[in-house]
C-alpha atoms as a PDB file:
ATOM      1  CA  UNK A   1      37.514  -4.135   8.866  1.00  0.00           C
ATOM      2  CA  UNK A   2      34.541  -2.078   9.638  1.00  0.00           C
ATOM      3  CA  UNK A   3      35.478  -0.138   6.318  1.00  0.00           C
ATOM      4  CA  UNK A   4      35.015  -2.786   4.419  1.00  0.00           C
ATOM      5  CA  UNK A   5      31.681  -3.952   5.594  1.00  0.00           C
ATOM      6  CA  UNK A   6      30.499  -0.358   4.853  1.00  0.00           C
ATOM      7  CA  UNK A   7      31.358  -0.686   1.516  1.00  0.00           C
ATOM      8  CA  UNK A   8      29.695  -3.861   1.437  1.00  0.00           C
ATOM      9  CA  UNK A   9      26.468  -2.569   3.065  1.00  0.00           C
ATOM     10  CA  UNK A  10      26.631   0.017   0.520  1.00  0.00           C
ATOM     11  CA  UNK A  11      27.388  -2.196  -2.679  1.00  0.00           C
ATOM     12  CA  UNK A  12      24.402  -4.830  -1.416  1.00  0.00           C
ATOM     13  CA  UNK A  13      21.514  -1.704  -1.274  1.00  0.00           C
ATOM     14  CA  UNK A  14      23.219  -0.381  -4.528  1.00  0.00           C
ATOM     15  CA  UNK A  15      22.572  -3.986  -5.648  1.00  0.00           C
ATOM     16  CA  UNK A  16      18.521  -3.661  -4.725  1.00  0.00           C
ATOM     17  CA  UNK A  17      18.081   0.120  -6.088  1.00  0.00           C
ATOM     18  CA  UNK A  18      18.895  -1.072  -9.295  1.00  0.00           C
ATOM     19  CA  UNK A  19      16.593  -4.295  -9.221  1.00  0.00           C
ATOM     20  CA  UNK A  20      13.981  -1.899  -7.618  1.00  0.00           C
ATOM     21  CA  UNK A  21      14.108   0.442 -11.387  1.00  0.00           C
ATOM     22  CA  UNK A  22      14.128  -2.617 -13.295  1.00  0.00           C
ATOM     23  CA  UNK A  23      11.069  -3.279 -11.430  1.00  0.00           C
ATOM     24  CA  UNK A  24      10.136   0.231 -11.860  1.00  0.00           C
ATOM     25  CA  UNK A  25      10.267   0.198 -15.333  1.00  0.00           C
ATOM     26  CA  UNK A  26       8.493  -2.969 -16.110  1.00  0.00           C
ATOM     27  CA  UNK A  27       5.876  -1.475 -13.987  1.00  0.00           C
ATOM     28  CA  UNK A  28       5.620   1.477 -15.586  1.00  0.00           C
ATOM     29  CA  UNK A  29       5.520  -0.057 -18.957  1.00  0.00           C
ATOM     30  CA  UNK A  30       1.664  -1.030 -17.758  1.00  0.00           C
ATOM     31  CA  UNK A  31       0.640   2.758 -17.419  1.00  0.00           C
ATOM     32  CA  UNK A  32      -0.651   4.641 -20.607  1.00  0.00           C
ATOM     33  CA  UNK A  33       2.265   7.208 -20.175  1.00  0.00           C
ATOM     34  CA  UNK A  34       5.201   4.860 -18.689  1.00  0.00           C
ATOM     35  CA  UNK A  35       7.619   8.258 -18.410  1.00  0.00           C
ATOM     36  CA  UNK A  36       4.584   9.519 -16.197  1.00  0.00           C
ATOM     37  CA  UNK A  37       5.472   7.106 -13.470  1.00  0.00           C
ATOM     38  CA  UNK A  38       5.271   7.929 -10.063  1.00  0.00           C
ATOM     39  CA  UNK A  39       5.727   5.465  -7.291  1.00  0.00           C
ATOM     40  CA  UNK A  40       4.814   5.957  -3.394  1.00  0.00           C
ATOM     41  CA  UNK A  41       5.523   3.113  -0.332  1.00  0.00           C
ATOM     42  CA  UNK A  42       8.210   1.230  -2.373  1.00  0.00           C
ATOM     43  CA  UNK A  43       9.823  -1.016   0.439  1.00  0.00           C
ATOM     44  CA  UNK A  44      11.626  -4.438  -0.707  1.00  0.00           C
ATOM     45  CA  UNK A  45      12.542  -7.512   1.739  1.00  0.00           C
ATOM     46  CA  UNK A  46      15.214 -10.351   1.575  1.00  0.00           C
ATOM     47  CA  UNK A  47      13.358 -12.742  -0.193  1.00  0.00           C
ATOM     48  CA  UNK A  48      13.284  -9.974  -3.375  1.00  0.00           C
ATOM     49  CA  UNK A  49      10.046  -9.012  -2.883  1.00  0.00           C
ATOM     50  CA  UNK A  50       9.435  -5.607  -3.846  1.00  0.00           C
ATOM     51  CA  UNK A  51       5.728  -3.713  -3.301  1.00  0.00           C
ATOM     52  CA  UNK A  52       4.500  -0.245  -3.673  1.00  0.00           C
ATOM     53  CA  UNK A  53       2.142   1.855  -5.352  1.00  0.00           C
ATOM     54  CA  UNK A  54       1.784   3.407  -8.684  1.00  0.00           C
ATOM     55  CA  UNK A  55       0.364   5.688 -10.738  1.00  0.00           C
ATOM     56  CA  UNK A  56       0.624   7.758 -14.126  1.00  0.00           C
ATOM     57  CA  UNK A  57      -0.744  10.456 -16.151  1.00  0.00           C
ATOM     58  CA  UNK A  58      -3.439   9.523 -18.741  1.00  0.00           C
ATOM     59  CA  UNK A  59      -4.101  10.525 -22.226  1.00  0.00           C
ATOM     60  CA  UNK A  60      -5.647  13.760 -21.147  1.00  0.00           C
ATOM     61  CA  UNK A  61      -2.269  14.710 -19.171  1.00  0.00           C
ATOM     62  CA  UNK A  62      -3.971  13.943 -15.719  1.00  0.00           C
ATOM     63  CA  UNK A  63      -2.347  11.661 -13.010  1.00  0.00           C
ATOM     64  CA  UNK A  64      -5.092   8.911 -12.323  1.00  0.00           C
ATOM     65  CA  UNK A  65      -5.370   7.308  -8.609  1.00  0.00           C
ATOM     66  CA  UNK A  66      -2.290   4.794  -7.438  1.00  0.00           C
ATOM     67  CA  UNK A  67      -2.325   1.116  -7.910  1.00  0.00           C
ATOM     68  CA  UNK A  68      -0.610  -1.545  -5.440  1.00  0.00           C
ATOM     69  CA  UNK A  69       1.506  -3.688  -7.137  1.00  0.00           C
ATOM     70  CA  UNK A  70       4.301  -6.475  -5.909  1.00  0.00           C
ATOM     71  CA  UNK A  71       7.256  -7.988  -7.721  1.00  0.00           C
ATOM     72  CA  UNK A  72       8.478 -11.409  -6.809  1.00  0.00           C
ATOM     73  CA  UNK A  73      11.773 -12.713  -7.653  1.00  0.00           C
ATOM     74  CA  UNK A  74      11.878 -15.774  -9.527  1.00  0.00           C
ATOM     75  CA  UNK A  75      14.667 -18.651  -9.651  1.00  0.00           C
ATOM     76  CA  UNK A  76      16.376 -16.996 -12.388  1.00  0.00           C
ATOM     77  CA  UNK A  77      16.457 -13.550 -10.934  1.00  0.00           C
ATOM     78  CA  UNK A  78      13.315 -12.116 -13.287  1.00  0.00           C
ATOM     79  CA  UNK A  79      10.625 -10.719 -11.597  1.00  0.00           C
ATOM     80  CA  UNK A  80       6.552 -11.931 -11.222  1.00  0.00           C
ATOM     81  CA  UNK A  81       4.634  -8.585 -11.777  1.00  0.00           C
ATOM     82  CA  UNK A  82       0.871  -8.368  -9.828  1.00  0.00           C
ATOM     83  CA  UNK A  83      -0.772  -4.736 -10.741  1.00  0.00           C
ATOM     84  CA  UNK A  84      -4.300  -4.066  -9.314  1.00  0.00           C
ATOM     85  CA  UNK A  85      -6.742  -2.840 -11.186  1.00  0.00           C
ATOM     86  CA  UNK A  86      -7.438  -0.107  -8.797  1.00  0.00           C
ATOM     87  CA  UNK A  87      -6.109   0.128  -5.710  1.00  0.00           C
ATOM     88  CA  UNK A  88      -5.032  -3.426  -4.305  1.00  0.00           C
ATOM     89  CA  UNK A  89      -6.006  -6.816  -4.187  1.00  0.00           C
ATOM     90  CA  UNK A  90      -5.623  -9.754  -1.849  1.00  0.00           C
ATOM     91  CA  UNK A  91      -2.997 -11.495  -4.624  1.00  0.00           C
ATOM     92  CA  UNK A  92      -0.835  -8.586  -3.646  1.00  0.00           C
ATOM     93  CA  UNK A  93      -1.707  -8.100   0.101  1.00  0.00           C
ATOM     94  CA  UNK A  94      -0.688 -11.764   0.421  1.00  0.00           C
ATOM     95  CA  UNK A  95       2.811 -10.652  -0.036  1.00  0.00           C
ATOM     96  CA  UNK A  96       2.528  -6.857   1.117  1.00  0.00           C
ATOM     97  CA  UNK A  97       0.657  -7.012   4.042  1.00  0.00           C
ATOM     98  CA  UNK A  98      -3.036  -6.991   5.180  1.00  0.00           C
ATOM     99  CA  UNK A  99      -4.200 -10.341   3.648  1.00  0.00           C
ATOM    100  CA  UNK A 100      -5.413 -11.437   7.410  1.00  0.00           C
ATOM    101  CA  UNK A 101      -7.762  -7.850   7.619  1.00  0.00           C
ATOM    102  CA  UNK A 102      -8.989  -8.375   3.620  1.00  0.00           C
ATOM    103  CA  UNK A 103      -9.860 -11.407   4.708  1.00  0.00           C
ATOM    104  CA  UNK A 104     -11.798 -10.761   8.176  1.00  0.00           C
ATOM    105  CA  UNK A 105     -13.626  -7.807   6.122  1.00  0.00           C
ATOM    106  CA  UNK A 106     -14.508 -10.037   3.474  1.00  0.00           C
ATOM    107  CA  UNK A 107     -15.982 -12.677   5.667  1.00  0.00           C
ATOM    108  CA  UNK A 108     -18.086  -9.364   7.652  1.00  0.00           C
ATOM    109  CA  UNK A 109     -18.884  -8.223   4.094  1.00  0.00           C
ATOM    110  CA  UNK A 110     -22.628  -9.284   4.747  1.00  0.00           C
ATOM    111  CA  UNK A 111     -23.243  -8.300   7.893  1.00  0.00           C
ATOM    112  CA  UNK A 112     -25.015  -4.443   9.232  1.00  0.00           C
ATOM    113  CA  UNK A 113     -22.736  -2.287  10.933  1.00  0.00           C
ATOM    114  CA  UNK A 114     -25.306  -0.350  13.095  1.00  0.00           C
ATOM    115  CA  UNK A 115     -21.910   1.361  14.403  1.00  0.00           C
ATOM    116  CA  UNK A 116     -20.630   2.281  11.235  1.00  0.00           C
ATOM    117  CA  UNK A 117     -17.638   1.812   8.514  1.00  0.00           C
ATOM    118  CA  UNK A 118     -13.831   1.828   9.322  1.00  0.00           C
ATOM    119  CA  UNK A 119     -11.486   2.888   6.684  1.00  0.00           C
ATOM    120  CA  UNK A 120      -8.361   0.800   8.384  1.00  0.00           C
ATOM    121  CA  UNK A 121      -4.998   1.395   7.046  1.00  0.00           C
ATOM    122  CA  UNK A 122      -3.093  -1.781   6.298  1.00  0.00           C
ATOM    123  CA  UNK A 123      -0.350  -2.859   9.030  1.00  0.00           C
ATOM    124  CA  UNK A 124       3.215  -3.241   8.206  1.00  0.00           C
ATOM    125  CA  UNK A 125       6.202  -1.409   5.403  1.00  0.00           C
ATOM    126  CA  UNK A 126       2.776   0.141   4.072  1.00  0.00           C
ATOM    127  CA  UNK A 127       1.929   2.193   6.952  1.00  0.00           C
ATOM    128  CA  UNK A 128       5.736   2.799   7.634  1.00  0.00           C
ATOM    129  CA  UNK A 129       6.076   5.194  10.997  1.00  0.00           C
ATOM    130  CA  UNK A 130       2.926   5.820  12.575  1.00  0.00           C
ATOM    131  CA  UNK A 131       3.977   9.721  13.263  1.00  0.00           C
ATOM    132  CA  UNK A 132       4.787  10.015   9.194  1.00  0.00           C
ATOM    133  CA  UNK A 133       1.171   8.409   8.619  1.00  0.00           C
ATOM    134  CA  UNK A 134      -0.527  10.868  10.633  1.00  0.00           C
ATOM    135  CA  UNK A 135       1.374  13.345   9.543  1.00  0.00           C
ATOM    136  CA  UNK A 136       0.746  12.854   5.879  1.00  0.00           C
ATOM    137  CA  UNK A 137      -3.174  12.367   6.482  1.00  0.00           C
ATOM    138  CA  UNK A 138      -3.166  15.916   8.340  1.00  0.00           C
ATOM    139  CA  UNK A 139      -1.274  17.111   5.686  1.00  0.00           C
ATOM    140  CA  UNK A 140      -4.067  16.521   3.550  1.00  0.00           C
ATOM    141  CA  UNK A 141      -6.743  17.162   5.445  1.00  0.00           C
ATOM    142  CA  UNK A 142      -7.497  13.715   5.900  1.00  0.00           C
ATOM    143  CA  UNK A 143      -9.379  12.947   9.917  1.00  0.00           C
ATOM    144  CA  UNK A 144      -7.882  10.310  11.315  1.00  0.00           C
ATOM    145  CA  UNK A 145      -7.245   8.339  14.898  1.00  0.00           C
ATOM    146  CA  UNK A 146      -4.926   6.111  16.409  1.00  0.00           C
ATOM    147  CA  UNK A 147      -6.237   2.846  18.419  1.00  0.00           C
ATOM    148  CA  UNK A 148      -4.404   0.245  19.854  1.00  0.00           C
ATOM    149  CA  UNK A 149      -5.342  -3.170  18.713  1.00  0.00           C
ATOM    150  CA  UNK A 150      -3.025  -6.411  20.469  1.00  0.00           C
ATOM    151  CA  UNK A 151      -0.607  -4.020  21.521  1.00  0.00           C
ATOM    152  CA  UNK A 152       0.223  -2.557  17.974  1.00  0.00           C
ATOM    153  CA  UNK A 153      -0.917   1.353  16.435  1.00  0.00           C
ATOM    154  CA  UNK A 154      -3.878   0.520  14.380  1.00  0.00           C
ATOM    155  CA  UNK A 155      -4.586   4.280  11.883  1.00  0.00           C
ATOM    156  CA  UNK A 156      -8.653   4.229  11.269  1.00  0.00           C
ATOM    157  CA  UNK A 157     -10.652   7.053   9.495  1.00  0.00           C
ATOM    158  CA  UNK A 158     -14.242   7.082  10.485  1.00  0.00           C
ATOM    159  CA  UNK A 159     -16.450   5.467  11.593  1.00  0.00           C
ATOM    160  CA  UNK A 160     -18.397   7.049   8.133  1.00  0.00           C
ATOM    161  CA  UNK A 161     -22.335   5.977   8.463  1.00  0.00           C
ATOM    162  CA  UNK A 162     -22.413   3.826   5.680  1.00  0.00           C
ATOM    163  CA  UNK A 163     -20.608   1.754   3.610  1.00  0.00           C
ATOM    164  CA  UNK A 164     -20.224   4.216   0.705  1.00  0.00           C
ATOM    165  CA  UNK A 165     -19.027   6.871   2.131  1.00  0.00           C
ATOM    166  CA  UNK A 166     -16.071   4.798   3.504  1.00  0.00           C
ATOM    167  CA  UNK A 167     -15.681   3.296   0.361  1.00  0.00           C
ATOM    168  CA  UNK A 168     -14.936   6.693  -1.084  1.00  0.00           C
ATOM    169  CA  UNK A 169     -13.025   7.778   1.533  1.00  0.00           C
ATOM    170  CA  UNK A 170     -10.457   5.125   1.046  1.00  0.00           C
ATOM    171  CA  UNK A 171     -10.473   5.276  -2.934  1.00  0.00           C
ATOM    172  CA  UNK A 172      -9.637   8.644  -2.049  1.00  0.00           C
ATOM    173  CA  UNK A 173      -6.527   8.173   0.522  1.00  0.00           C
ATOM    174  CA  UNK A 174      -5.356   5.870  -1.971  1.00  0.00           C
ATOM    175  CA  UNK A 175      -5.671   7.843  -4.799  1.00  0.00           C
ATOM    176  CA  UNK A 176      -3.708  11.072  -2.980  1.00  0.00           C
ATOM    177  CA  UNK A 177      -1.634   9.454  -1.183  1.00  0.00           C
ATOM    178  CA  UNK A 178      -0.627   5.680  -2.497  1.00  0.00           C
ATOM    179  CA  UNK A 179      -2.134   4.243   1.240  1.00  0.00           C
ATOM    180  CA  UNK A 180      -3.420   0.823   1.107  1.00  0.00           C
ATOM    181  CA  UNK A 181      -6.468   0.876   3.374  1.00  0.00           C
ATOM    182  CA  UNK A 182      -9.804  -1.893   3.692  1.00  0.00           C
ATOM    183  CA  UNK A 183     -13.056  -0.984   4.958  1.00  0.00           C
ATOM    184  CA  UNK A 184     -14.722  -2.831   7.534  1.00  0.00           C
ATOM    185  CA  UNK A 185     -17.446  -2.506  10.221  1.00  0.00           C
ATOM    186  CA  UNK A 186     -16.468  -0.504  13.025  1.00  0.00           C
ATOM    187  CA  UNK A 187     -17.302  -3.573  15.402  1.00  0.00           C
ATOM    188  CA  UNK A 188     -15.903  -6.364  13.179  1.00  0.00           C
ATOM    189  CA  UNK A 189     -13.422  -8.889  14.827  1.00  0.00           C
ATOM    190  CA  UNK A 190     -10.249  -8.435  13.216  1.00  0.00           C
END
């Protein structure tokens, strides 16, 4: 008996690897070079939603900086494709995670931050363990800390003394590493 649910364990994530290249390659057929593909934070759920990050080489041969993306599993079995522009978008955090923190930013958008800019890594499959987050920030030379925020790990870079500076900081975590991130004022509610 406990053979046979292996196997079926085994046949059911055999089952989403091959929906997750389908995916892949409808995905890919949105970069200039689709055999370029490379994808980072792929993670699925059981509603068939599948999210990740993206990115390709260009004309020129160069790889340009990852894109979130999420495809949603319609009735009959075909898949909704979201690709952001650049990096991600709150269409695609809605599904992925970090819709609640997009939003609280966007709502502090307006407001000084005489304490600074946060570059705060979006919560959930996107982060995946906190120790292989840090890890792959050092690993790039990327400064980082580690607050806790309602009990949970919360990864921030900065505070960075303006807005800018964050701004480029995450376009660049995102672009290395295929890390969703938002930046915020260091004292914003989230």
């Amino acid at each position: 008996m406990r053979k046979v649910a292996v196997v079926m364990a085994v046949l059911a994530l055999a089952g989403c690897e091959n929906e997750v290249e389908g995916v892949h390659k409808q995905v890919a057929e949105h970069l200039q070079n689709p055999k370029t593909a490379k994808f980072a934070n792929v993670r699925f759920d059981q509603q068939g939603i599948i999210c990740g990050q993206v990115r390709g080489k260009d004309d020129a041969g160069v790889f340009v900086p990852y894109r979130s993306y999420v495809a949603i599993k319609q009735a009959g079995g075909d898949y909704q494709l979201i690709i952001a522009d650049q990096g991600s978008n709150l269409a695609i955090r809605e599904k992925c995670g970090g819709a609640d923190l997009q939003r609280a930013a966007d709502a502090a958008a307006d407001q000084p931050a005489p304490q600074g800019w946060d570059v705060e890594i979006v919560q959930g499959a996107n982060m995946g363990a906190l120790s292989d987050m840090t890890a792959r920030l050092i690993e790039k030379q990327i400064p980082s800390s580690v607050v806790y925020r309602n009990g949970k790990p919360v990864v921030l870079l900065g505070p960075y003394p303006d807005k800018v500076q964050a701004q480029a900081q995450q376009a660049d975590v995102m672009a290395r590493l295929g890390t969703d991130s938002i930046v915020i004022q260091h004292d914003a509610p989230r």
